[in-house]
N, C-alpha and C. Protein backbone atom coordinates (compact mmCIF):
# COMPACT_ATOMS: atom_id res chain seq x y z
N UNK A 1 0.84 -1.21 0.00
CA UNK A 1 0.00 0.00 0.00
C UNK A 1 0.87 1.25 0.00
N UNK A 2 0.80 2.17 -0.96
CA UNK A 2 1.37 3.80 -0.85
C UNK A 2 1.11 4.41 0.17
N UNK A 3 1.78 4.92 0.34
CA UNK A 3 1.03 6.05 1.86
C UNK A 3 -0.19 7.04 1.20
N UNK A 4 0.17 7.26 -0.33
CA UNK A 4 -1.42 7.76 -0.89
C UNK A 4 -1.97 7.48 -0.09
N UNK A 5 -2.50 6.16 -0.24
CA UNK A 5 -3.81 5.56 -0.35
C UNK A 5 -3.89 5.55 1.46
N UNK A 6 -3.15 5.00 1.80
CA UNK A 6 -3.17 5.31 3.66
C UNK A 6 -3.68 6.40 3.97
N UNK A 7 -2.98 7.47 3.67
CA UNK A 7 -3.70 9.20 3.91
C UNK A 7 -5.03 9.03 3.11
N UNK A 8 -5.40 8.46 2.19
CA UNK A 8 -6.57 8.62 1.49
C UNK A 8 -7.97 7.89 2.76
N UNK A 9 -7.29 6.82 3.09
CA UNK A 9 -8.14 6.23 3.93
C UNK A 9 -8.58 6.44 4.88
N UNK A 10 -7.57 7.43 6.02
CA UNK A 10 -7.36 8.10 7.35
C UNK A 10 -8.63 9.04 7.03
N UNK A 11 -8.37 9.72 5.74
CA UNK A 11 -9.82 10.83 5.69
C UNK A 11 -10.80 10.74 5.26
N UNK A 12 -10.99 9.51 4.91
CA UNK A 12 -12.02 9.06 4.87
C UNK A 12 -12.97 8.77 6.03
N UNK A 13 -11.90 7.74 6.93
CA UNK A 13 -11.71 7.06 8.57
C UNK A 13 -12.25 8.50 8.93
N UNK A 14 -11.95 9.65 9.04
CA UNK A 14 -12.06 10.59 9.69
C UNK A 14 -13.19 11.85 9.72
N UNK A 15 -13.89 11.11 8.20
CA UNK A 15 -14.76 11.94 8.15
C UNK A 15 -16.10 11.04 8.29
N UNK A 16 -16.01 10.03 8.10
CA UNK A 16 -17.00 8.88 8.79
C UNK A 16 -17.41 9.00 10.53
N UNK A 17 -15.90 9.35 11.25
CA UNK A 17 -16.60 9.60 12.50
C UNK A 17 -17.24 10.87 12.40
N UNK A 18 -16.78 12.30 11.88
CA UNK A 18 -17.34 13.37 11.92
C UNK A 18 -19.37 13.04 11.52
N UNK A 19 -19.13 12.13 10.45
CA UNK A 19 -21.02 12.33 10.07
C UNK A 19 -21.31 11.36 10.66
N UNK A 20 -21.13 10.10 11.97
CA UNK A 20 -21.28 9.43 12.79
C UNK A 20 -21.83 10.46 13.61
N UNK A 21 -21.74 11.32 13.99
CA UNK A 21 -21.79 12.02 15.36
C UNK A 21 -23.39 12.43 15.65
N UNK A 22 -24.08 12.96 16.71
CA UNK A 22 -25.37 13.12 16.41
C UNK A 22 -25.61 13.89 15.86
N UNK A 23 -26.81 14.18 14.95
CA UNK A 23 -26.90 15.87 14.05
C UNK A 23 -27.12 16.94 15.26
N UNK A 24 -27.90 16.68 16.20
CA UNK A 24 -28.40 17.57 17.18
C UNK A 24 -26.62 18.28 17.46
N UNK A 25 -25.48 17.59 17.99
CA UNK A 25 -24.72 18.17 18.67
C UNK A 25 -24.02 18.89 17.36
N UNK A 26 -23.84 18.94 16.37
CA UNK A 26 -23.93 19.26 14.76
C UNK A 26 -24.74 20.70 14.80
N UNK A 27 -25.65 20.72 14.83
CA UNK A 27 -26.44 21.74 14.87
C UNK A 27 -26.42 22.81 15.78
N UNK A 28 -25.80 22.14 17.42
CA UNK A 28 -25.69 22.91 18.40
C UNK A 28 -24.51 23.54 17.92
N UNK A 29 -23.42 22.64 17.57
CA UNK A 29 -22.06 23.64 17.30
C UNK A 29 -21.89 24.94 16.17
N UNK A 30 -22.96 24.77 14.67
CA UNK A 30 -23.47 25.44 13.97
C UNK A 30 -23.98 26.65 14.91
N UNK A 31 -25.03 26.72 15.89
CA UNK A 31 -25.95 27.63 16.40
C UNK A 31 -24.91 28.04 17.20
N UNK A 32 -23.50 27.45 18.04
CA UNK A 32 -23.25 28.29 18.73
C UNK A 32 -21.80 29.42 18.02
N UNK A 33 -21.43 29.18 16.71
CA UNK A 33 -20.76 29.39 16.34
C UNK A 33 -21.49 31.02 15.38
N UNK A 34 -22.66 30.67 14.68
CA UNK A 34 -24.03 31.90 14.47
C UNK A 34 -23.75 32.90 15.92
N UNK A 35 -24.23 32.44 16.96
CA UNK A 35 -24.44 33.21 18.32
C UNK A 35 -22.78 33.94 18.74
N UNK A 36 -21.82 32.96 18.29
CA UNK A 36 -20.60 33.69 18.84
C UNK A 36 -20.30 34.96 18.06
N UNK A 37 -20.60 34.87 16.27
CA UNK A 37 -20.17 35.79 15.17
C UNK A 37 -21.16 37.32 15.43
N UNK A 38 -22.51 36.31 16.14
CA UNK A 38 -23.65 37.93 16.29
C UNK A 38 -22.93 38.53 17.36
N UNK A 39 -22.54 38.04 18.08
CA UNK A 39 -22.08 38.52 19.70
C UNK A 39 -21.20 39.57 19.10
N UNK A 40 -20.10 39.07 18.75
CA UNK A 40 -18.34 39.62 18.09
C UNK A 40 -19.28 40.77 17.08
N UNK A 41 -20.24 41.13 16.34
CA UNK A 41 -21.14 41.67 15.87
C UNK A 41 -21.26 42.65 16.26
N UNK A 42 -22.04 42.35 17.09
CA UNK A 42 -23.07 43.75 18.19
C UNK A 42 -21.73 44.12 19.21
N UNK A 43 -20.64 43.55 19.44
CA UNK A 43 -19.70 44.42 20.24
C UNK A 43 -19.16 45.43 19.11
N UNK A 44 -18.64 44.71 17.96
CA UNK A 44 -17.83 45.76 17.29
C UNK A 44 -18.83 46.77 16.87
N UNK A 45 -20.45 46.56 16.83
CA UNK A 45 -21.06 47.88 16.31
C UNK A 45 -20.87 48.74 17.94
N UNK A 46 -21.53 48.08 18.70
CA UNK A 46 -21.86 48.73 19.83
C UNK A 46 -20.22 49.85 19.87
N UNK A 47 -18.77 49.68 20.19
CA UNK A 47 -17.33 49.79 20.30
C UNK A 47 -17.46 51.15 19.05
N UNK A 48 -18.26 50.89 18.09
CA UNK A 48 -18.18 51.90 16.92
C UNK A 48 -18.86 53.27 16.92
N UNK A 49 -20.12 52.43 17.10
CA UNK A 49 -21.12 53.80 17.89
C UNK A 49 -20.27 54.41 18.60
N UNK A 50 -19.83 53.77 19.53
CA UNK A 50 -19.99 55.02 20.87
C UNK A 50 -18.36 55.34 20.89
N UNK A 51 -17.25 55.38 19.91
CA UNK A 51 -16.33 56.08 19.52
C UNK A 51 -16.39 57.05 18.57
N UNK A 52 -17.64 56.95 17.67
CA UNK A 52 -17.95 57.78 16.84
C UNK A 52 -18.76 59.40 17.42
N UNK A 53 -19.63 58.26 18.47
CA UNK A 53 -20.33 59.26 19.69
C UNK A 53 -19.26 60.33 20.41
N UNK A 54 -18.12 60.00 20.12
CA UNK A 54 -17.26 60.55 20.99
C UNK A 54 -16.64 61.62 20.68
N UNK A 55 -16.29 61.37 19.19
CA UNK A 55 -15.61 62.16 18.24
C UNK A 55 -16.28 63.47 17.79
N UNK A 56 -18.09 63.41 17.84
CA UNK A 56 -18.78 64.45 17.52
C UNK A 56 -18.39 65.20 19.09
């Protein structure tokens, strides 16, 4: 066997456990990753406003 085909197999191996996993905890990591980007969001507007607030 080539090591190709070894590395070919490993990611395979590896993405079989990834869609093994439950969808729910799939979905949670999706939703909390949405919730982290709005968060990082509304700080940098909030941080913008009120430096802009400052400047007038």
């Amino acid at each position: 066997m080539s090591w190709q085909h070894w590395r070919g197999q490993s990611l395979i191996n590896a993405w079989g456990k990834l869609l093994r996993k439950p969808r729910l905890e799939v979905l949670r990591g999706r939703a909390a990753i949405q919730l982290g980007t709005a968060e990082i969001n509304a700080r940098v507007d909030e941080a913008n406003s009120s430096s802009g607030s400052e400047r007038r």
